[in-house]
PDB file of N, CA and C in Angstrom:
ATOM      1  N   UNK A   1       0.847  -1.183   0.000  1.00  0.00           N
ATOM      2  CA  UNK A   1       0.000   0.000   0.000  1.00  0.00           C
ATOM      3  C   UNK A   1       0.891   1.245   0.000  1.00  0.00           C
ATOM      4  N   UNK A   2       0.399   2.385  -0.794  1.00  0.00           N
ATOM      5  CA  UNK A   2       1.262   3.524  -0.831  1.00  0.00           C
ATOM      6  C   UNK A   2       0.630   4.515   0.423  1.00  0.00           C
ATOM      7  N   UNK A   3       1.323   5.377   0.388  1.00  0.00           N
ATOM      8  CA  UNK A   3       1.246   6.249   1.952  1.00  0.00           C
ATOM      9  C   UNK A   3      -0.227   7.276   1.469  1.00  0.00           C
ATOM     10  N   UNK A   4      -0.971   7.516   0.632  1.00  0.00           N
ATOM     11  CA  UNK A   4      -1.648   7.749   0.183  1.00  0.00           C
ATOM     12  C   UNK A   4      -2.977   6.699   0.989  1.00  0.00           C
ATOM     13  N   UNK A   5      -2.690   5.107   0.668  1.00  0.00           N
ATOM     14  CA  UNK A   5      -4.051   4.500   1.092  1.00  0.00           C
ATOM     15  C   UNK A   5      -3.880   4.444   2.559  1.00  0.00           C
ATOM     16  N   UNK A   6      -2.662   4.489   3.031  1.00  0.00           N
ATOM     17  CA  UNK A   6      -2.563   4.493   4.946  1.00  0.00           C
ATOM     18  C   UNK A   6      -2.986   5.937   5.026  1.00  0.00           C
ATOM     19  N   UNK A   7      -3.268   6.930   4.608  1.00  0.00           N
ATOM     20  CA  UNK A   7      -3.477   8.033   5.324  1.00  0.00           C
ATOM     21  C   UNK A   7      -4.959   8.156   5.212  1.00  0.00           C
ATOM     22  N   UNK A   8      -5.598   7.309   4.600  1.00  0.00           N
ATOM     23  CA  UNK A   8      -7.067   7.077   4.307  1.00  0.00           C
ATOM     24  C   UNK A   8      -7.496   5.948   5.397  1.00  0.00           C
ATOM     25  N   UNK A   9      -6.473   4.721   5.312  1.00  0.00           N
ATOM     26  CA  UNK A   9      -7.254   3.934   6.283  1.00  0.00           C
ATOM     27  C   UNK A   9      -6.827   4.704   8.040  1.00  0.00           C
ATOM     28  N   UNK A  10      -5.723   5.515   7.936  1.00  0.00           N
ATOM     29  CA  UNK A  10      -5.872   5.834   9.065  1.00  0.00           C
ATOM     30  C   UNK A  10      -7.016   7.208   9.655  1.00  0.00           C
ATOM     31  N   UNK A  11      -7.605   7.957   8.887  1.00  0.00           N
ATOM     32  CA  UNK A  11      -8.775   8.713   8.695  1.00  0.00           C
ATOM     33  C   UNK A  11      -9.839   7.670   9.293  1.00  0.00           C
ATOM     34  N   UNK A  12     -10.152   6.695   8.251  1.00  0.00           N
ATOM     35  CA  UNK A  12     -11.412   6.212   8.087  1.00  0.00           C
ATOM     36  C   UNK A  12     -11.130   5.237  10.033  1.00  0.00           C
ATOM     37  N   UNK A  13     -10.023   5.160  10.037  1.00  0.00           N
ATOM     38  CA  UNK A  13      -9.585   4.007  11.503  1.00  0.00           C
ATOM     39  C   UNK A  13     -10.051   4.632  12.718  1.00  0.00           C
ATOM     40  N   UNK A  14      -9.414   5.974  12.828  1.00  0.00           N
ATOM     41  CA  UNK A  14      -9.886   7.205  13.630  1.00  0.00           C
ATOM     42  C   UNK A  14     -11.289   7.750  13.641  1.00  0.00           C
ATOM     43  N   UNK A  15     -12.280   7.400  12.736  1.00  0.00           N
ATOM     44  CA  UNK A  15     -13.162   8.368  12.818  1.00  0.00           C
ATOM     45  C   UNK A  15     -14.352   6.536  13.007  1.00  0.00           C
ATOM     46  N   UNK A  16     -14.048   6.109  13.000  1.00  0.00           N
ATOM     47  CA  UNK A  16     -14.734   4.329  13.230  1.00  0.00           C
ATOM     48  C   UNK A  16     -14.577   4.619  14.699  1.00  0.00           C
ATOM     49  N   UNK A  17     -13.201   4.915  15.334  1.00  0.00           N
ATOM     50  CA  UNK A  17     -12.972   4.828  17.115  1.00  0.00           C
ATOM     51  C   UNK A  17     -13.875   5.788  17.583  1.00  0.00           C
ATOM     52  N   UNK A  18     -13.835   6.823  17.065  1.00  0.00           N
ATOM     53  CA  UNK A  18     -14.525   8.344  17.675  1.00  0.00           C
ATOM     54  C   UNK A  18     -16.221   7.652  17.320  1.00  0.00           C
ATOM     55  N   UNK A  19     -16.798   7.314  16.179  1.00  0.00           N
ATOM     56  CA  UNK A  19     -18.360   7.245  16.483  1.00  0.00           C
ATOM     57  C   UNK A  19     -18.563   6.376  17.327  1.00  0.00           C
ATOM     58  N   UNK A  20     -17.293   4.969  17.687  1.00  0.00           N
ATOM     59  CA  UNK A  20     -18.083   3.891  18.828  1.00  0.00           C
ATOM     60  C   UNK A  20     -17.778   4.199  19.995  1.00  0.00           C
ATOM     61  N   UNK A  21     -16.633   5.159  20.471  1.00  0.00           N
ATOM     62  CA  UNK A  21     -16.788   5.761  21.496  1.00  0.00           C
ATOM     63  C   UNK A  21     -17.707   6.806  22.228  1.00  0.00           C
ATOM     64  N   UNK A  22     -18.222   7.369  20.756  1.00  0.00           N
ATOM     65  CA  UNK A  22     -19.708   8.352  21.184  1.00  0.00           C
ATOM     66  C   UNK A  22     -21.139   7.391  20.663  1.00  0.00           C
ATOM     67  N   UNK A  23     -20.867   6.457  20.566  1.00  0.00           N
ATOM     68  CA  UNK A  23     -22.264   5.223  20.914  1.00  0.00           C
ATOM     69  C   UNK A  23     -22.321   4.987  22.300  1.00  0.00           C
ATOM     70  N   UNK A  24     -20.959   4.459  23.039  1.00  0.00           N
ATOM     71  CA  UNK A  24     -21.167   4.302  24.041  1.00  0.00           C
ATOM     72  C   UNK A  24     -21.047   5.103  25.361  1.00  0.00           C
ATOM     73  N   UNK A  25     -21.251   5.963  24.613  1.00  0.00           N
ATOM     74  CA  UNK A  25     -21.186   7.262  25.898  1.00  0.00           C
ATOM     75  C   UNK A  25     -22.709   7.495  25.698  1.00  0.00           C
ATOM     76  N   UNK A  26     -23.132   7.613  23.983  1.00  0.00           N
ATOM     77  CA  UNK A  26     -25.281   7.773  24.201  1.00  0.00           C
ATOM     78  C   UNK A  26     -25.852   6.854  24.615  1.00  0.00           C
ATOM     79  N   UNK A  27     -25.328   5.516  24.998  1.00  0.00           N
ATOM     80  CA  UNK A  27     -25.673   4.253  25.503  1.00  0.00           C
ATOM     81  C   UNK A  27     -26.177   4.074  26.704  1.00  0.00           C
ATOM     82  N   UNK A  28     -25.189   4.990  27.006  1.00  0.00           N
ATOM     83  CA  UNK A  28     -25.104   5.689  28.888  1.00  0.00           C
ATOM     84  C   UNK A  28     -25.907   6.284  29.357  1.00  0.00           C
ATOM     85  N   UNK A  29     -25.968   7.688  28.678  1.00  0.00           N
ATOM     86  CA  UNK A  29     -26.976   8.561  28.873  1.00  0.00           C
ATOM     87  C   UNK A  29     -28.176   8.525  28.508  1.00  0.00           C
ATOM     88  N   UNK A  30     -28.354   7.344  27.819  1.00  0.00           N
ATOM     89  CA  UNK A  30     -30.121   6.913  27.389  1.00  0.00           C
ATOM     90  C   UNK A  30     -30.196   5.774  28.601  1.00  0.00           C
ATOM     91  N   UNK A  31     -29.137   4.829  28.896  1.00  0.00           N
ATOM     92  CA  UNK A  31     -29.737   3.949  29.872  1.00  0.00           C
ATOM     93  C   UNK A  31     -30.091   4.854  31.501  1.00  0.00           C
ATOM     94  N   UNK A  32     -29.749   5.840  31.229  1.00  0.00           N
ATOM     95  CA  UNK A  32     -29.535   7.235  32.294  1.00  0.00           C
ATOM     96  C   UNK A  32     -31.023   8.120  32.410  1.00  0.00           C
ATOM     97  N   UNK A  33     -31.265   8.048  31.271  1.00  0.00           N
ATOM     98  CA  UNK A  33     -32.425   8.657  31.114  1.00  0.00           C
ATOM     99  C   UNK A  33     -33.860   7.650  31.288  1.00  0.00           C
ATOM    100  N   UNK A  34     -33.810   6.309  30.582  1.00  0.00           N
ATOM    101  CA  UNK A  34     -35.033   5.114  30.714  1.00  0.00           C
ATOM    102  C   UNK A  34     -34.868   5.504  32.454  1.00  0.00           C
ATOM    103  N   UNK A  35     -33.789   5.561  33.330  1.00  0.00           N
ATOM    104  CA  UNK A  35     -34.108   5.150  34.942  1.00  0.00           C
ATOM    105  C   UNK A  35     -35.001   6.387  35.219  1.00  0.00           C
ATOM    106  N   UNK A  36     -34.886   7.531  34.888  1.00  0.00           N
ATOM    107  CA  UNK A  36     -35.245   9.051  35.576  1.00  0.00           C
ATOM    108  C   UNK A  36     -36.825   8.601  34.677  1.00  0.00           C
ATOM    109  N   UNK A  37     -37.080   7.968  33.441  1.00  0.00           N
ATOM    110  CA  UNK A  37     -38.600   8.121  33.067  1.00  0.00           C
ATOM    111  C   UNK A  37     -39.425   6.967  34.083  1.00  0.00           C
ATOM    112  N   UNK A  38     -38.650   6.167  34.375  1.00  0.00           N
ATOM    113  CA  UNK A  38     -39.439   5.130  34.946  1.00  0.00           C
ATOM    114  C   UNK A  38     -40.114   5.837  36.766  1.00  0.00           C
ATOM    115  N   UNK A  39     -38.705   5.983  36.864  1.00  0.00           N
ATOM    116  CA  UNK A  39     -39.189   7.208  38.285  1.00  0.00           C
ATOM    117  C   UNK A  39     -40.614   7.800  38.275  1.00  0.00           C
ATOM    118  N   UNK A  40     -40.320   8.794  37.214  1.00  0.00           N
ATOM    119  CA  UNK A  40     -41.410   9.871  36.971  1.00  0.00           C
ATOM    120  C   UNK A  40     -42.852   8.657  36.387  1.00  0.00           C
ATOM    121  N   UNK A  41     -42.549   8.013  36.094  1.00  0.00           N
ATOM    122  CA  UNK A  41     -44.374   7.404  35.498  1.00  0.00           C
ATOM    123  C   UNK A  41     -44.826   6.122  37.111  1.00  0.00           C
ATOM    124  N   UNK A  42     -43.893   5.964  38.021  1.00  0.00           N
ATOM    125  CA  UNK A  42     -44.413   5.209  38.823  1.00  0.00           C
ATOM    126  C   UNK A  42     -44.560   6.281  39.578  1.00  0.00           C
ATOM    127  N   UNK A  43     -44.260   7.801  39.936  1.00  0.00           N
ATOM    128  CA  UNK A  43     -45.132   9.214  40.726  1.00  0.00           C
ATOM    129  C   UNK A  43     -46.265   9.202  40.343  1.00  0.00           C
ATOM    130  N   UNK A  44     -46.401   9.052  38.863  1.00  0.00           N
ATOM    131  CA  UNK A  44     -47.054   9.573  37.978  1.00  0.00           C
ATOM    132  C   UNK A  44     -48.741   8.798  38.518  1.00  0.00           C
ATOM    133  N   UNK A  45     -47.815   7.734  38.872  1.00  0.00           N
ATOM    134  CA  UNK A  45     -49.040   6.340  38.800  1.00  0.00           C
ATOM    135  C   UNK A  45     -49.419   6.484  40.301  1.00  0.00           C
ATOM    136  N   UNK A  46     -49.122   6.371  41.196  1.00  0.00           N
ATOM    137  CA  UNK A  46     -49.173   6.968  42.826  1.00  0.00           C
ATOM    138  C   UNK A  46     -50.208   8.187  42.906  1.00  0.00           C
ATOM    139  N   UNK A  47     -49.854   8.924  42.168  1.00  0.00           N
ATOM    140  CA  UNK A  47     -50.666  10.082  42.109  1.00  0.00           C
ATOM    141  C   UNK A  47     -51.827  10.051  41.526  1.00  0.00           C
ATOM    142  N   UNK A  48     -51.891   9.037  40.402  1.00  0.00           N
ATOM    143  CA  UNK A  48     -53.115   8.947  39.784  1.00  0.00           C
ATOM    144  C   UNK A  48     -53.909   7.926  41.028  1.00  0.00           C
ATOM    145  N   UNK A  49     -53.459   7.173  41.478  1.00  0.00           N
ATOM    146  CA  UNK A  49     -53.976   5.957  42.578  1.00  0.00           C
ATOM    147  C   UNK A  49     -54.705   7.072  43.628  1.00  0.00           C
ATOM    148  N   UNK A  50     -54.031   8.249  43.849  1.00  0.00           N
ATOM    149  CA  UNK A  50     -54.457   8.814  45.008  1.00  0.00           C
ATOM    150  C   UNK A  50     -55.693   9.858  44.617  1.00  0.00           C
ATOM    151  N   UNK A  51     -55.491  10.085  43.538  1.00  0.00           N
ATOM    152  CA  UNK A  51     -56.546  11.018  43.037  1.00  0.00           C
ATOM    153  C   UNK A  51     -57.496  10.178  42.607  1.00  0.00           C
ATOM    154  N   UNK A  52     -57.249   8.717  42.000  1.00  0.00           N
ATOM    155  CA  UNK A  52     -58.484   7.585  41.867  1.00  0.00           C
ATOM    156  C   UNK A  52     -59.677   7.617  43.310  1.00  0.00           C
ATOM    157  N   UNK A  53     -58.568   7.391  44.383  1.00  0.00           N
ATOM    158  CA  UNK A  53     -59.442   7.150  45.813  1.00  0.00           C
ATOM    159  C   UNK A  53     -60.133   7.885  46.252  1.00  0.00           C
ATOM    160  N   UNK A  54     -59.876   9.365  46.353  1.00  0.00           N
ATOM    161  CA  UNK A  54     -60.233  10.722  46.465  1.00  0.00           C
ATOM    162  C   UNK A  54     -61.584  10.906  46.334  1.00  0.00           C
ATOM    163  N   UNK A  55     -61.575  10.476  44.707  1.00  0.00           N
ATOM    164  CA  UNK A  55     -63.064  10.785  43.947  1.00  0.00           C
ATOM    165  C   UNK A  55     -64.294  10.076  44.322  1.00  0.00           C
ATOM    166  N   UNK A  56     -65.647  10.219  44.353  1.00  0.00           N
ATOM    167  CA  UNK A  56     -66.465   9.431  44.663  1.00  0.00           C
ATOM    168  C   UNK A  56     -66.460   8.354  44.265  1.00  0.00           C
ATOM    169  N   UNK A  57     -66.400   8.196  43.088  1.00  0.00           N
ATOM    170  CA  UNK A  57     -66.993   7.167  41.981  1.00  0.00           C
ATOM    171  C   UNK A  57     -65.555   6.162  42.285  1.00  0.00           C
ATOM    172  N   UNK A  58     -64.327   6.697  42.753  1.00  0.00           N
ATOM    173  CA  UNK A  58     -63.088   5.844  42.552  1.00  0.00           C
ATOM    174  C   UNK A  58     -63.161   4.954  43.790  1.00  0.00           C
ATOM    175  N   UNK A  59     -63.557   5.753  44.967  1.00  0.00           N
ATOM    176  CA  UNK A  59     -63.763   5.364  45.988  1.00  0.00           C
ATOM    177  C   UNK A  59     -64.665   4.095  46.085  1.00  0.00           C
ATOM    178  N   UNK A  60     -65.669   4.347  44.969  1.00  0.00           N
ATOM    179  CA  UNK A  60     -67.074   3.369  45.583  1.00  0.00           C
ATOM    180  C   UNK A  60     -66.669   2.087  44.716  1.00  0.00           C
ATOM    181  N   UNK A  61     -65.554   2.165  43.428  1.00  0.00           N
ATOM    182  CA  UNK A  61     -65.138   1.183  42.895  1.00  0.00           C
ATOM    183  C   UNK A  61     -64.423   0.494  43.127  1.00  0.00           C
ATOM    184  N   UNK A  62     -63.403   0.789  44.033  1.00  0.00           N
ATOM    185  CA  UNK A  62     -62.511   0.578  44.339  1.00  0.00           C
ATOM    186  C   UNK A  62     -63.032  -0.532  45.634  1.00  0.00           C
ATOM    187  N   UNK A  63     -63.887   0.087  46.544  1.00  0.00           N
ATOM    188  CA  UNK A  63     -64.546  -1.023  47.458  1.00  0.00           C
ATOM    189  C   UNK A  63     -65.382  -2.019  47.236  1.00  0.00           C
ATOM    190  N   UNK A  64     -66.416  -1.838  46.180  1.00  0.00           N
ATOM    191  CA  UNK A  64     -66.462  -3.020  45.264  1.00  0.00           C
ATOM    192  C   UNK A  64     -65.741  -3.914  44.973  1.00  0.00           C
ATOM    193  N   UNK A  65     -64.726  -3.731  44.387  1.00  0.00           N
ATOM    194  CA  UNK A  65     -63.467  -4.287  44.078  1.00  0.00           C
ATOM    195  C   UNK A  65     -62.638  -4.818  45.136  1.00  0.00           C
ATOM    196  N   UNK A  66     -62.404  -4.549  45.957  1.00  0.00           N
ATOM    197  CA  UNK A  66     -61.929  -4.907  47.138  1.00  0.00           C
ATOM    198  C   UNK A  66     -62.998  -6.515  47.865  1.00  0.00           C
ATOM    199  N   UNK A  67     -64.225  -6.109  47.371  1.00  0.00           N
ATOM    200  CA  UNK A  67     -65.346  -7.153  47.891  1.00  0.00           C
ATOM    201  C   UNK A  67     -65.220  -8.202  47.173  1.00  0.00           C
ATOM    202  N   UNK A  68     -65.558  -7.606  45.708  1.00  0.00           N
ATOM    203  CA  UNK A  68     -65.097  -8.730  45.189  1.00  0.00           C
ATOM    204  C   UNK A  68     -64.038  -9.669  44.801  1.00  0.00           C
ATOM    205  N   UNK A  69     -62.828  -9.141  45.175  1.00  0.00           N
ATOM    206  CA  UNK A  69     -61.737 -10.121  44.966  1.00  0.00           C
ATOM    207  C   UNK A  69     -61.318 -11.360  46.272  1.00  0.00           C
ATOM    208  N   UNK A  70     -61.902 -10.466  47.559  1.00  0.00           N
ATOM    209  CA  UNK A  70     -61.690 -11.060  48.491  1.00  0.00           C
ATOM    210  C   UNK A  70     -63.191 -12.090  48.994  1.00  0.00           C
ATOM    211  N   UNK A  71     -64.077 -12.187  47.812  1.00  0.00           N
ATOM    212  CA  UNK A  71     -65.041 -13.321  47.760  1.00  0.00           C
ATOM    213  C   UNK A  71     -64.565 -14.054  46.872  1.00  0.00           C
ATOM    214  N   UNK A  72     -63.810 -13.653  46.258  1.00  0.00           N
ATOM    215  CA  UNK A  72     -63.189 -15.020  44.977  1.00  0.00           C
ATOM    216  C   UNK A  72     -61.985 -15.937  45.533  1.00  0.00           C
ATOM    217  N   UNK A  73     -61.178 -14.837  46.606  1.00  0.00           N
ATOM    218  CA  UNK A  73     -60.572 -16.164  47.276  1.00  0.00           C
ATOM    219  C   UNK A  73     -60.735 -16.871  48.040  1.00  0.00           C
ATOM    220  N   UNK A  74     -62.366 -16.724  48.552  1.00  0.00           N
ATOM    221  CA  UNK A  74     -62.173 -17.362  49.898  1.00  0.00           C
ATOM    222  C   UNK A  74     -63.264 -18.745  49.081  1.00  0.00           C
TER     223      UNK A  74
END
């Protein structure tokens, strides 16, 4: 090979290292980010549970529900 195709494969060698080193750095910061969404949608869900109970209608279903599951196991 003339110094011409090494200065190409060493371009193309260098710039192959640099995108898989910035894959695994967005690898990071997305597996970084799925933890902080999961956080926020099980608040999310707590809060909806509490504002379910709150309400009349959530309330009166919810004890229903409660009746009936605990007649199905016994």
């Amino acid at each position: 090979m003339n110094t011409a195709e090494w200065i190409l494969v060493m371009f193309l060698s260098t710039f192959l290292l640099l995108f898989l080193i910035l894959a695994v750095v967005l690898l990071a910061k997305l597996i970084g980010v799925t933890r902080e969404v999961k956080k926020i949608v099980i608040t999310g869900q707590d809060i909806a549970e509490n504002i379910k109970d709150m309400s009349s209608v959530g309330g009166i279903v919810k004890t229903f529900a409660d009746k009936y599951t605990k007649n199905k196991k016994k």
